[in-house]
PDB file of N, CA and C in Angstrom:
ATOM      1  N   UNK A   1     -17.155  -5.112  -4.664  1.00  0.00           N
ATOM      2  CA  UNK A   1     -15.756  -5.384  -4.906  1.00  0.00           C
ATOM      3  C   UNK A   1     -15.019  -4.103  -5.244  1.00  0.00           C
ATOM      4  N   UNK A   2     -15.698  -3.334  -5.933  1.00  0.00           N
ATOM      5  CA  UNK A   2     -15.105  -1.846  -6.160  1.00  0.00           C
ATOM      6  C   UNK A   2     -14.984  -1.016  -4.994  1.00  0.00           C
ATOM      7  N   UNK A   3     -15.815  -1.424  -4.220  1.00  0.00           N
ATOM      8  CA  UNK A   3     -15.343  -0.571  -2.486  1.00  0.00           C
ATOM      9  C   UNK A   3     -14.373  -0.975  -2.430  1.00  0.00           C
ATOM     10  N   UNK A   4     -13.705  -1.948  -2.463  1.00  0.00           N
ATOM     11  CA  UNK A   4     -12.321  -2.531  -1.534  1.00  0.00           C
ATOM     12  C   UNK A   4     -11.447  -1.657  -2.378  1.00  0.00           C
ATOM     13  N   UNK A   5     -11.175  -2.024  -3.632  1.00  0.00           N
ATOM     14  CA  UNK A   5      -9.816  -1.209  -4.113  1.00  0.00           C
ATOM     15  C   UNK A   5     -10.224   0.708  -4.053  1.00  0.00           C
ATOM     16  N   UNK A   6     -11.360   0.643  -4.333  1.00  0.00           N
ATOM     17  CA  UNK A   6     -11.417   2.293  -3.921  1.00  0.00           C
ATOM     18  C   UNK A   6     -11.253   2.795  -2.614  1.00  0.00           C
ATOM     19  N   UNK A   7     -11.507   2.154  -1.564  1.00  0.00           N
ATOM     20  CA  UNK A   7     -11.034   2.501   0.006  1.00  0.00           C
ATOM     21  C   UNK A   7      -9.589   1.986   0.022  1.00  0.00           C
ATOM     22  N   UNK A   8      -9.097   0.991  -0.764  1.00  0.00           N
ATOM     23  CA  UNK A   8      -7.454   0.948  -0.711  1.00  0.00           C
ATOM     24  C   UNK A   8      -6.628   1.778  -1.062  1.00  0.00           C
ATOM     25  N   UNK A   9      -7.114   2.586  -2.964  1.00  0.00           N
ATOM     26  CA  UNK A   9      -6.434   3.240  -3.145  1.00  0.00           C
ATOM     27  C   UNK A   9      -6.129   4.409  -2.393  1.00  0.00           C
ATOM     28  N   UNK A  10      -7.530   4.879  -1.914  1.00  0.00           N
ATOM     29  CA  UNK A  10      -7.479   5.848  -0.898  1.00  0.00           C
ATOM     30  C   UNK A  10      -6.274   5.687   0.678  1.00  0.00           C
ATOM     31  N   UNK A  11      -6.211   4.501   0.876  1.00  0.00           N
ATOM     32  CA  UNK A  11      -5.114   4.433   1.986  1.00  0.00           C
ATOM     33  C   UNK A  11      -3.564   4.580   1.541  1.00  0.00           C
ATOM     34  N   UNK A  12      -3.680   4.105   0.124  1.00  0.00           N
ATOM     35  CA  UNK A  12      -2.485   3.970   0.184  1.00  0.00           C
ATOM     36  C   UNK A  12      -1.782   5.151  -0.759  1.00  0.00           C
ATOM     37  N   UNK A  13      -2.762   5.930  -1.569  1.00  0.00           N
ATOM     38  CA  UNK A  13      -2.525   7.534  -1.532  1.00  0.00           C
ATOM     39  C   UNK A  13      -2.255   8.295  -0.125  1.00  0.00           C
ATOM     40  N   UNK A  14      -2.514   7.731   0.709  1.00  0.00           N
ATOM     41  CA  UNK A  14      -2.751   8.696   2.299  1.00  0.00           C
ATOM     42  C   UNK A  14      -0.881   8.267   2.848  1.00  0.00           C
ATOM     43  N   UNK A  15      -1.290   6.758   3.102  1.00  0.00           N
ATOM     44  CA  UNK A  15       0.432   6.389   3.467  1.00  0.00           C
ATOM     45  C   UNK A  15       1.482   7.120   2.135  1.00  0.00           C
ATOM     46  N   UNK A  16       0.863   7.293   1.264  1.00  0.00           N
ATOM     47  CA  UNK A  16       2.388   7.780   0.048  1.00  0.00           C
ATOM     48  C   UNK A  16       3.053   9.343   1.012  1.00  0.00           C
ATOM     49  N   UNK A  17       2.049   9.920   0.421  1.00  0.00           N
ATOM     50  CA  UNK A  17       2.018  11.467   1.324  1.00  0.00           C
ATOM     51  C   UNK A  17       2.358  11.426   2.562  1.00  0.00           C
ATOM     52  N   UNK A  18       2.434  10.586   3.625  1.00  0.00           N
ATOM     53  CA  UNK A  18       3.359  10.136   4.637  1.00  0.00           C
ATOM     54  C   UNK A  18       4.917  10.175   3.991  1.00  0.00           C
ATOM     55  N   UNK A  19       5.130   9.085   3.607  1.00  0.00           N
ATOM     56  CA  UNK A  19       5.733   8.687   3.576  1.00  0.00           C
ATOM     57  C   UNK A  19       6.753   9.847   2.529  1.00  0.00           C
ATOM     58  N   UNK A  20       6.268  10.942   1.721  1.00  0.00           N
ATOM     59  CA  UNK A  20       6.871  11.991   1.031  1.00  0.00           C
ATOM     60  C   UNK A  20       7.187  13.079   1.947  1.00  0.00           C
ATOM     61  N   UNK A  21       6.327  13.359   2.764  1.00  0.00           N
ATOM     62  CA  UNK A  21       6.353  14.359   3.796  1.00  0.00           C
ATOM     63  C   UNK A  21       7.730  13.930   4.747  1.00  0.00           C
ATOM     64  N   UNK A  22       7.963  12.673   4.424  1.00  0.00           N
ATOM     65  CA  UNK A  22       9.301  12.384   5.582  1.00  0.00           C
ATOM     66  C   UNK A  22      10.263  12.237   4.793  1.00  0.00           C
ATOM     67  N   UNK A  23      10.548  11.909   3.200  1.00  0.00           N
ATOM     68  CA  UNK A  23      11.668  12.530   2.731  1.00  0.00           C
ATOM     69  C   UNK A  23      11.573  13.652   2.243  1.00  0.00           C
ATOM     70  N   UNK A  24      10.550  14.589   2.013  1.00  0.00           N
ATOM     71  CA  UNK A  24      10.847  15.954   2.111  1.00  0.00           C
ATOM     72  C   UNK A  24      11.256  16.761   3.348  1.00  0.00           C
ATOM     73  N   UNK A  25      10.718  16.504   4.480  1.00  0.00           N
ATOM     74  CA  UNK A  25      11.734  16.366   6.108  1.00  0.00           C
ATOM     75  C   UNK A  25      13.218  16.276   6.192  1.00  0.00           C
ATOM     76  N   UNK A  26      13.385  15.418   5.832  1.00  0.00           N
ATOM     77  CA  UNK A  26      14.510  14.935   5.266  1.00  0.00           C
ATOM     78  C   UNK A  26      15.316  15.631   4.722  1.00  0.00           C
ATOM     79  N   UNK A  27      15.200  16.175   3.749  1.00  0.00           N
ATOM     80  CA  UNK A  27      16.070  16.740   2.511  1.00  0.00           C
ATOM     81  C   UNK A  27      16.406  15.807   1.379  1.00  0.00           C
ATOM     82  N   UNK A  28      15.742  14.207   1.387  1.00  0.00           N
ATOM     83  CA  UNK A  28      15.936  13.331   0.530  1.00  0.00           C
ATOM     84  C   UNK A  28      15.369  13.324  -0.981  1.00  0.00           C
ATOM     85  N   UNK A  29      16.183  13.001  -1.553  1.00  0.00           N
ATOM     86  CA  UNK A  29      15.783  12.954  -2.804  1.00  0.00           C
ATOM     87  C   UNK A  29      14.631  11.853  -3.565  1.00  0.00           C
ATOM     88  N   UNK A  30      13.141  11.997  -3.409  1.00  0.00           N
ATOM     89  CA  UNK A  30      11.945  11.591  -3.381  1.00  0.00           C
ATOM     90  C   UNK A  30      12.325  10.355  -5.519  1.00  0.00           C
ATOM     91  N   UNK A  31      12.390   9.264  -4.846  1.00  0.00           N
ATOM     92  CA  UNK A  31      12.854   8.368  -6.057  1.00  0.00           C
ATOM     93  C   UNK A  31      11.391   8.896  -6.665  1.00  0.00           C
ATOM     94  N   UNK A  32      11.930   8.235  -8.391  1.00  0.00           N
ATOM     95  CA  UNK A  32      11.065   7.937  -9.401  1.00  0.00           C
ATOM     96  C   UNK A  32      10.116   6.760  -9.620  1.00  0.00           C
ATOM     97  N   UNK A  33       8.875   6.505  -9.229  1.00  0.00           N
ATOM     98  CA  UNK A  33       8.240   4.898  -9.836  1.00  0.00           C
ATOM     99  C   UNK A  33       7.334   4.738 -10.425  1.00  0.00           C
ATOM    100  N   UNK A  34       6.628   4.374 -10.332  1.00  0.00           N
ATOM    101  CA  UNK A  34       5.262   4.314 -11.118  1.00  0.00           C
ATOM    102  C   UNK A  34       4.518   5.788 -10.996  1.00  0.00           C
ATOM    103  N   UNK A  35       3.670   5.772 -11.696  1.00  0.00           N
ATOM    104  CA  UNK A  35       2.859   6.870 -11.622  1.00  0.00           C
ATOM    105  C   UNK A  35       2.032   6.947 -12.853  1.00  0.00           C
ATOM    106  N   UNK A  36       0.984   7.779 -12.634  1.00  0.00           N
ATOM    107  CA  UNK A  36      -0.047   8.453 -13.529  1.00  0.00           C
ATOM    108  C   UNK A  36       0.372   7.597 -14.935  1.00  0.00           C
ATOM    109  N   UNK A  37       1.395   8.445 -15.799  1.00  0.00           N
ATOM    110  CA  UNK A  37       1.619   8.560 -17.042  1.00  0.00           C
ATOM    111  C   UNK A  37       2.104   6.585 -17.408  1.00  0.00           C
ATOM    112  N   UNK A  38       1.848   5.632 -16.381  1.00  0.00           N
ATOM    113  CA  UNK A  38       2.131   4.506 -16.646  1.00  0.00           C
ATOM    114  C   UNK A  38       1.233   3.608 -16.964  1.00  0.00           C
ATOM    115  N   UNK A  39      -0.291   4.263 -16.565  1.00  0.00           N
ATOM    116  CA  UNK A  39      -1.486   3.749 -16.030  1.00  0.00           C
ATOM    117  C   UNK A  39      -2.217   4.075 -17.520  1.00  0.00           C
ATOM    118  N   UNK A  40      -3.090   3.285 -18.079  1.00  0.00           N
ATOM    119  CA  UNK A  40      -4.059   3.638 -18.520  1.00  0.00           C
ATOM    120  C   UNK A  40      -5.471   3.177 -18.699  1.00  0.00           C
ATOM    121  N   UNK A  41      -6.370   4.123 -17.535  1.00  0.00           N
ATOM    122  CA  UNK A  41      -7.060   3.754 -16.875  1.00  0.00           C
ATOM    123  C   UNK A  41      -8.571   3.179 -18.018  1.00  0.00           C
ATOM    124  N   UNK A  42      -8.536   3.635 -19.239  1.00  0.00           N
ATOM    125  CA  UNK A  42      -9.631   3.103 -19.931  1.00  0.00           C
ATOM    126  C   UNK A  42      -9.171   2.080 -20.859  1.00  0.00           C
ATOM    127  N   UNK A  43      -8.337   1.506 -20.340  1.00  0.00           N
ATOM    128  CA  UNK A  43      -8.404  -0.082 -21.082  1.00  0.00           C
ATOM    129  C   UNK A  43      -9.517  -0.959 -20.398  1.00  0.00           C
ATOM    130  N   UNK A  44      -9.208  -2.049 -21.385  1.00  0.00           N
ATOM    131  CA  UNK A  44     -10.431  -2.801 -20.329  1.00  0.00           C
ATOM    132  C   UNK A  44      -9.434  -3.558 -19.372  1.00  0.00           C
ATOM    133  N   UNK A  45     -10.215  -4.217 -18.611  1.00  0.00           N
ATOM    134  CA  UNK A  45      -9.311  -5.412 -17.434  1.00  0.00           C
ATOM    135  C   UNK A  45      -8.942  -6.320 -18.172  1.00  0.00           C
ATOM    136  N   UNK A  46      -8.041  -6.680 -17.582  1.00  0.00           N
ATOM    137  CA  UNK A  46      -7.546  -8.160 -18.187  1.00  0.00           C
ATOM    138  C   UNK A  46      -7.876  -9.386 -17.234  1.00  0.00           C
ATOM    139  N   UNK A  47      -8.423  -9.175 -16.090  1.00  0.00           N
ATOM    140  CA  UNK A  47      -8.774 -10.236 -15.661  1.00  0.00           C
ATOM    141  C   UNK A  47     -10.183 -10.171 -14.978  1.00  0.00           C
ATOM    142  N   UNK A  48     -10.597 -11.272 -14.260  1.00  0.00           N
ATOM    143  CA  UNK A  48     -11.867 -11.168 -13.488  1.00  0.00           C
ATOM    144  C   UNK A  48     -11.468 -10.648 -12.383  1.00  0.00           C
ATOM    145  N   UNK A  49     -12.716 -10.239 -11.327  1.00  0.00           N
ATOM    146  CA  UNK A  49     -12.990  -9.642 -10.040  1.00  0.00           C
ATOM    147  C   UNK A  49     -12.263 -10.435  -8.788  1.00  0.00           C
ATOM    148  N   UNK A  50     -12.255 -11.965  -8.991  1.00  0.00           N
ATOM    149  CA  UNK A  50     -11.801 -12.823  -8.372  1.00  0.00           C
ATOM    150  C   UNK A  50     -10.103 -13.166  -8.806  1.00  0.00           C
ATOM    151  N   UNK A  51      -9.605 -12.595  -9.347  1.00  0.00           N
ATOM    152  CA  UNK A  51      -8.154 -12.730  -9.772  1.00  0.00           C
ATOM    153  C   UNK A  51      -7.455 -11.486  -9.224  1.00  0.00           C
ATOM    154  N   UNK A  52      -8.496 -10.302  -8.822  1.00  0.00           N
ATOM    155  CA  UNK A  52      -8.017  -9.143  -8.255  1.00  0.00           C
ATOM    156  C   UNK A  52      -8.212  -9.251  -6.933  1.00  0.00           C
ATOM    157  N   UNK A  53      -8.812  -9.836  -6.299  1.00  0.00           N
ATOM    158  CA  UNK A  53      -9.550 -10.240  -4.877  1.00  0.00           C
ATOM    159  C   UNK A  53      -7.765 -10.931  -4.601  1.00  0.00           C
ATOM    160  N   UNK A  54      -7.704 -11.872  -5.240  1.00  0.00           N
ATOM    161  CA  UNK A  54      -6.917 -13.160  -4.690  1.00  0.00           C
ATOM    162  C   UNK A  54      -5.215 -11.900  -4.944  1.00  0.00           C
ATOM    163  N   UNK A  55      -5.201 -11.448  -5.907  1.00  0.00           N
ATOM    164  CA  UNK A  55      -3.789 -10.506  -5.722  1.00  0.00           C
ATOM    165  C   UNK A  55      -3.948  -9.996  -5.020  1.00  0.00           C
ATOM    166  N   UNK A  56      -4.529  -8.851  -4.690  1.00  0.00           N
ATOM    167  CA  UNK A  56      -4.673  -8.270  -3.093  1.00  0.00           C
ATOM    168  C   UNK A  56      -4.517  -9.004  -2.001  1.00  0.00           C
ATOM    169  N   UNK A  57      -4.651  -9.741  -2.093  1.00  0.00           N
ATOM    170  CA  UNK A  57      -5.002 -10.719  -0.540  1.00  0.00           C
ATOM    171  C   UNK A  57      -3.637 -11.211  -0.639  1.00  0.00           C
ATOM    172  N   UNK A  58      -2.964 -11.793  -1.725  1.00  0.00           N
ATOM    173  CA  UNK A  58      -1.467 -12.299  -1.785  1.00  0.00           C
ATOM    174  C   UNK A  58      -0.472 -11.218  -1.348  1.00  0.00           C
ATOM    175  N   UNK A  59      -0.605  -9.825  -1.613  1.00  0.00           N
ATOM    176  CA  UNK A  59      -0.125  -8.646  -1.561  1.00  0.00           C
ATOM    177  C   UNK A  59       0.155  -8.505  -0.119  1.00  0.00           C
ATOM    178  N   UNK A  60      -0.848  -8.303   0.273  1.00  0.00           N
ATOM    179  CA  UNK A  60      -1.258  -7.879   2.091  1.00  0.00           C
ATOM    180  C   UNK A  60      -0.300  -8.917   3.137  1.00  0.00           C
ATOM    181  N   UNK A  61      -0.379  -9.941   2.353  1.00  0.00           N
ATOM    182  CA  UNK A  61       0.392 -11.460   3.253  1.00  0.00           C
ATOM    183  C   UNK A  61       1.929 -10.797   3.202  1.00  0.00           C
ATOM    184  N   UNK A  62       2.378 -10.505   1.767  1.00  0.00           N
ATOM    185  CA  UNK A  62       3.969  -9.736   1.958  1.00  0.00           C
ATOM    186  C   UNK A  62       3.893  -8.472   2.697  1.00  0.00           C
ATOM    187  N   UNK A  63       2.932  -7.535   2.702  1.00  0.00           N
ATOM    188  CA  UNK A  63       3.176  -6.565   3.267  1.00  0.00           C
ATOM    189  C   UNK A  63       3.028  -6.660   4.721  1.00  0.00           C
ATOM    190  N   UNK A  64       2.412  -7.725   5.278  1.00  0.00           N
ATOM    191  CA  UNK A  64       2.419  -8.325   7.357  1.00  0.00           C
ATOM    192  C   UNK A  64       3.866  -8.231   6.958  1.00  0.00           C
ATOM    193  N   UNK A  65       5.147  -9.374   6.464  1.00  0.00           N
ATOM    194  CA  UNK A  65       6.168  -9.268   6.707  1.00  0.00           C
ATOM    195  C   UNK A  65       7.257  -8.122   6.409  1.00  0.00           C
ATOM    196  N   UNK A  66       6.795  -7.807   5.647  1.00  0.00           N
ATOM    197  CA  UNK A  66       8.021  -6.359   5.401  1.00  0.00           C
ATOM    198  C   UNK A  66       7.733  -5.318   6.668  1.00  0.00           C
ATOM    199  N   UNK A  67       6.789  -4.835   6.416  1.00  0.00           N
ATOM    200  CA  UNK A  67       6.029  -4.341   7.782  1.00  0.00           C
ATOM    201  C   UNK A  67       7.003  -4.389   8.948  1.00  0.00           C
ATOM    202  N   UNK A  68       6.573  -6.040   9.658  1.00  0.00           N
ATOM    203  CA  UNK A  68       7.445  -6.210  10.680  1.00  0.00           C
ATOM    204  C   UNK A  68       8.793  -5.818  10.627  1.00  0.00           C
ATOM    205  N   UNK A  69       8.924  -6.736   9.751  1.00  0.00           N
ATOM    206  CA  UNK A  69      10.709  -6.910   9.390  1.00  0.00           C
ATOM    207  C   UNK A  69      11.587  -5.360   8.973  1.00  0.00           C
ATOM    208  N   UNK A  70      10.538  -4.247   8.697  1.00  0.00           N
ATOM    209  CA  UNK A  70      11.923  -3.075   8.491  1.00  0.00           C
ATOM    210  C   UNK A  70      11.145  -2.352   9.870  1.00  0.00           C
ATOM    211  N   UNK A  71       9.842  -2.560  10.658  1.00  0.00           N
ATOM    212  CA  UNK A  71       9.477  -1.526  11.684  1.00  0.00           C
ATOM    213  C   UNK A  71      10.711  -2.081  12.654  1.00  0.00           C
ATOM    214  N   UNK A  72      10.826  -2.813  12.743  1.00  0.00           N
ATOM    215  CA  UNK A  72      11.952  -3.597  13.946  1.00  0.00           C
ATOM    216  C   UNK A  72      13.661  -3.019  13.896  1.00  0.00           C
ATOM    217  N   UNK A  73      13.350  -2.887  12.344  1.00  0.00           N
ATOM    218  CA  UNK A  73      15.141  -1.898  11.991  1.00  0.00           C
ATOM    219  C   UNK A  73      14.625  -0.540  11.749  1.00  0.00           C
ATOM    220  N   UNK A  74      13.944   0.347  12.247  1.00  0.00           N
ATOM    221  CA  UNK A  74      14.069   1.889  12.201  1.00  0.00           C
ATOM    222  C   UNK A  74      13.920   2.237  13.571  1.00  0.00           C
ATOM    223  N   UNK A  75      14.937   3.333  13.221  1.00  0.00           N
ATOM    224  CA  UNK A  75      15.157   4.235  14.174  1.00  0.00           C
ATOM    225  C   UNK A  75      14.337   5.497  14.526  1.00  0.00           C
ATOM    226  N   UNK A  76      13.920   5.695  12.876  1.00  0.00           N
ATOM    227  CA  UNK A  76      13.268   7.053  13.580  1.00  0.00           C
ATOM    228  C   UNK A  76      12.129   6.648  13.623  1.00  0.00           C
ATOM    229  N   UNK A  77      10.703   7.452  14.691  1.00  0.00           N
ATOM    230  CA  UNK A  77       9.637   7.224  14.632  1.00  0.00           C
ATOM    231  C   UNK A  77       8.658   7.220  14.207  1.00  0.00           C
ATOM    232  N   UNK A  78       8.909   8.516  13.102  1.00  0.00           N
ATOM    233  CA  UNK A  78       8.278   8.463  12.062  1.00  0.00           C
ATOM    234  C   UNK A  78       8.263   7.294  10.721  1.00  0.00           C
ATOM    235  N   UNK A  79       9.520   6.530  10.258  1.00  0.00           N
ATOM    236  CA  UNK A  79       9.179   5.803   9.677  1.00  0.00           C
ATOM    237  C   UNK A  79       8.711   4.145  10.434  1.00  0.00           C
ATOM    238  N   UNK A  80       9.229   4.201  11.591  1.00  0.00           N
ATOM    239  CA  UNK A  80       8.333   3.033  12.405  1.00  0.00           C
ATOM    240  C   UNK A  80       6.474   3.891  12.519  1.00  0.00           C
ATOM    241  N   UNK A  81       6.124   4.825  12.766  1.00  0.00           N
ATOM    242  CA  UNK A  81       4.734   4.904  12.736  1.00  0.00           C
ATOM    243  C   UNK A  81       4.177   4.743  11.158  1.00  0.00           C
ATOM    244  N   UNK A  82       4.989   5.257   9.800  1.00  0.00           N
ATOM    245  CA  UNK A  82       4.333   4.597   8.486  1.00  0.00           C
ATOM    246  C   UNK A  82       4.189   3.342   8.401  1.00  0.00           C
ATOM    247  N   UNK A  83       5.226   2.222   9.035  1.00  0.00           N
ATOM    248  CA  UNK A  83       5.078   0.957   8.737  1.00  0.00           C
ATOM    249  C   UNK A  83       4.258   0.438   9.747  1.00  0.00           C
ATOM    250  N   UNK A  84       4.033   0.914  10.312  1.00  0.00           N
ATOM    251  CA  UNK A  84       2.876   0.455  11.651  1.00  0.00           C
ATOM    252  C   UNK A  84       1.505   0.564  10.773  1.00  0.00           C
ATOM    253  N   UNK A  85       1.490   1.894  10.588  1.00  0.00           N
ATOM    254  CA  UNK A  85       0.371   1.975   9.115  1.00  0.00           C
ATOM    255  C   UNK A  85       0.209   1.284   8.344  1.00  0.00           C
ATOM    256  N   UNK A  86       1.039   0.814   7.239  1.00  0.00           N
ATOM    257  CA  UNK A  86       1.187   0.050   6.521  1.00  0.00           C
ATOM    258  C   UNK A  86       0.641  -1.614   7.138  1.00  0.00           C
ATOM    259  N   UNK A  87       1.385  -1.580   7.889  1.00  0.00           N
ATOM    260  CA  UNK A  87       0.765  -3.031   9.022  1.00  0.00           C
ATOM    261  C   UNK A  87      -0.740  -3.062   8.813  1.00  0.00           C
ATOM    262  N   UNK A  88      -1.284  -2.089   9.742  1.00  0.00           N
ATOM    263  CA  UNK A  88      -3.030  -2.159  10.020  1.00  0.00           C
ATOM    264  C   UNK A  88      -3.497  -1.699   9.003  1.00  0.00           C
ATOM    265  N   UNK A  89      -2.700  -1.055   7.535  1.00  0.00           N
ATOM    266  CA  UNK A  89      -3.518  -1.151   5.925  1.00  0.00           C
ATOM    267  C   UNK A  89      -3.597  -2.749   5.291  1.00  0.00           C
ATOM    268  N   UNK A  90      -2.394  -3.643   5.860  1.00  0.00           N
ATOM    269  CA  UNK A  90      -2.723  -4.861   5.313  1.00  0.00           C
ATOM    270  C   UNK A  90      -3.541  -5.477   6.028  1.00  0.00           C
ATOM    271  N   UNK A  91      -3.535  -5.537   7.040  1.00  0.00           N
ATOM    272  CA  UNK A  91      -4.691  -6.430   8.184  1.00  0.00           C
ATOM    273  C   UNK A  91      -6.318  -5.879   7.343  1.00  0.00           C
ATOM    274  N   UNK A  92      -6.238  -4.690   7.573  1.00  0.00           N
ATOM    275  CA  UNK A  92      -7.969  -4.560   6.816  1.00  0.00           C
ATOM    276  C   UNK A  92      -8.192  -4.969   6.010  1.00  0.00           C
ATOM    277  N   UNK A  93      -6.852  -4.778   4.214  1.00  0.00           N
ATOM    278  CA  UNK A  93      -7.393  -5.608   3.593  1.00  0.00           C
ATOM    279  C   UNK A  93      -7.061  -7.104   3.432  1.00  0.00           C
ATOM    280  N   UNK A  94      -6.473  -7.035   4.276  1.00  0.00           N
ATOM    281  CA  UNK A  94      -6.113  -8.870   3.882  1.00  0.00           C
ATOM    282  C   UNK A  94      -7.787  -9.532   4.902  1.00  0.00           C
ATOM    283  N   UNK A  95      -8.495  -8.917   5.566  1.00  0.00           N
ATOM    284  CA  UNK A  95      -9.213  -9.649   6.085  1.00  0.00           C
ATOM    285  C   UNK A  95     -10.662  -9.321   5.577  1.00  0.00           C
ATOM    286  N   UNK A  96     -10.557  -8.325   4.230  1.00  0.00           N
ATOM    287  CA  UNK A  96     -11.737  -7.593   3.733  1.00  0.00           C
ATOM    288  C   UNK A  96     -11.594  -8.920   2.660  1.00  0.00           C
ATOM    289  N   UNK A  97     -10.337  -8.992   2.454  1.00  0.00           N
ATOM    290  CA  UNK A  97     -10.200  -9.891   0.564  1.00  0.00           C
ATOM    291  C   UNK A  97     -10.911 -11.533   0.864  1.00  0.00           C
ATOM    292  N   UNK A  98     -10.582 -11.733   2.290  1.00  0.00           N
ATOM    293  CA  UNK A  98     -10.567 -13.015   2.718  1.00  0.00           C
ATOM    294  C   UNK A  98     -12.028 -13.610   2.877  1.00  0.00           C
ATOM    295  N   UNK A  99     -12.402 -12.439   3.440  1.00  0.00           N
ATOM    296  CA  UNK A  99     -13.935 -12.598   4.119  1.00  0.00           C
ATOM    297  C   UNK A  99     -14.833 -12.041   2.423  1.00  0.00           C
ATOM    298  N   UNK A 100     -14.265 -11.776   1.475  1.00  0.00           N
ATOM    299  CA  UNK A 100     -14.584 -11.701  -0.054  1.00  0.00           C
ATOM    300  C   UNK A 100     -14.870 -13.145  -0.456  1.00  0.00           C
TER     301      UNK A 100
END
Protein backbone atom coordinates (compact mmCIF):
# COMPACT_ATOMS: atom_id res chain seq x y z
CA UNK A 1 0.00 0.00 0.00
CA UNK A 2 2.99 2.29 0.58
CA UNK A 3 4.07 1.71 -3.12
CA UNK A 4 0.97 3.38 -4.35
CA UNK A 5 1.24 6.74 -2.53
CA UNK A 6 5.07 6.68 -2.91
CA UNK A 7 4.91 6.16 -6.82
CA UNK A 8 2.03 8.88 -6.60
CA UNK A 9 3.79 11.28 -4.77
CA UNK A 10 6.48 10.86 -7.12
CA UNK A 11 4.06 11.71 -10.18
CA UNK A 12 2.62 14.28 -8.88
CA UNK A 13 5.95 16.07 -7.72
CA UNK A 14 6.91 15.43 -11.56
CA UNK A 15 3.42 17.04 -12.98
CA UNK A 16 4.02 20.14 -10.25
CA UNK A 17 7.46 20.99 -11.94
CA UNK A 18 5.52 20.85 -15.23
CA UNK A 19 3.26 22.63 -14.46
CA UNK A 20 5.90 25.56 -12.68
CA UNK A 21 8.12 25.39 -15.60
CA UNK A 22 5.01 26.79 -17.63
CA UNK A 23 4.28 29.62 -15.35
CA UNK A 24 7.75 30.41 -15.08
CA UNK A 25 7.56 30.41 -19.19
CA UNK A 26 5.13 32.49 -18.71
CA UNK A 27 6.24 35.25 -16.60
CA UNK A 28 3.31 34.24 -14.17
CA UNK A 29 3.19 34.75 -10.85
CA UNK A 30 3.61 30.94 -9.34
CA UNK A 31 0.44 31.10 -6.46
CA UNK A 32 0.96 30.14 -2.81
CA UNK A 33 -0.58 26.52 -1.39
CA UNK A 34 0.21 23.96 0.52
CA UNK A 35 3.57 22.97 1.11
CA UNK A 36 6.32 21.49 3.30
CA UNK A 37 5.88 23.84 6.37
CA UNK A 38 1.98 22.58 6.47
CA UNK A 39 2.79 18.93 6.69
CA UNK A 40 3.89 17.20 9.62
CA UNK A 41 5.19 14.20 8.60
CA UNK A 42 5.83 12.39 12.16
CA UNK A 43 2.48 12.48 13.49
CA UNK A 44 0.84 9.42 13.55
CA UNK A 45 -2.14 8.67 10.89
CA UNK A 46 -5.33 9.32 11.67
CA UNK A 47 -6.82 6.80 9.76
CA UNK A 48 -6.46 3.17 8.39
CA UNK A 49 -4.77 1.97 5.05
CA UNK A 50 -8.23 1.35 3.65
CA UNK A 51 -9.62 4.95 4.28
CA UNK A 52 -6.51 6.15 2.27
CA UNK A 53 -7.02 3.55 -0.55
CA UNK A 54 -10.78 4.66 -0.83
CA UNK A 55 -9.65 8.74 -0.82
CA UNK A 56 -7.38 8.23 -3.52
CA UNK A 57 -9.58 6.35 -5.58
CA UNK A 58 -12.44 9.14 -4.84
CA UNK A 59 -9.71 11.74 -5.84
CA UNK A 60 -8.71 10.17 -9.27
CA UNK A 61 -12.71 9.92 -10.21
CA UNK A 62 -12.59 14.09 -9.90
CA UNK A 63 -9.45 14.34 -11.47
CA UNK A 64 -10.93 12.00 -15.04
CA UNK A 65 -13.33 15.09 -15.01
CA UNK A 66 -11.41 18.21 -14.52
CA UNK A 67 -8.86 16.68 -16.73
CA UNK A 68 -11.29 16.50 -19.55
CA UNK A 69 -13.24 19.42 -18.84
CA UNK A 70 -10.24 22.24 -18.75
CA UNK A 71 -7.96 19.93 -21.59
CA UNK A 72 -10.99 20.76 -23.97
CA UNK A 73 -10.70 24.72 -22.95
CA UNK A 74 -6.83 25.24 -23.48
CA UNK A 75 -5.26 26.67 -25.95
CA UNK A 76 -1.88 26.27 -25.40
CA UNK A 77 -0.25 22.87 -25.74
CA UNK A 78 1.57 22.77 -23.16
CA UNK A 79 -1.10 23.08 -20.64
CA UNK A 80 -3.38 20.57 -22.72
CA UNK A 81 -0.19 18.05 -22.60
CA UNK A 82 -0.09 18.59 -18.36
CA UNK A 83 -3.71 17.73 -18.23
CA UNK A 84 -3.38 14.89 -20.55
CA UNK A 85 -0.82 13.88 -17.82
CA UNK A 86 -2.78 14.45 -15.18
CA UNK A 87 -5.52 12.25 -17.09
CA UNK A 88 -3.17 9.00 -17.44
CA UNK A 89 -1.86 9.95 -13.51
CA UNK A 90 -5.52 9.32 -12.54
CA UNK A 91 -6.25 6.26 -14.72
CA UNK A 92 -3.11 4.43 -13.02
CA UNK A 93 -4.14 5.29 -9.85
CA UNK A 94 -7.65 5.05 -9.92
CA UNK A 95 -7.16 1.47 -11.33
CA UNK A 96 -4.11 0.62 -8.85
CA UNK A 97 -6.69 1.82 -5.75
CA UNK A 98 -9.47 -0.27 -7.32
CA UNK A 99 -7.74 -3.42 -8.08
CA UNK A 100 -6.45 -2.64 -4.03
Amino acid sequence: MDDIFNTYTVDVKNLKSKIVSVFNNENVVIPIGFDERDVVSESPALFDDIFHVMILRQMMKLDFGHSAIFSAMSYMKEVHDILKLNYDIADKYYVMTTDY
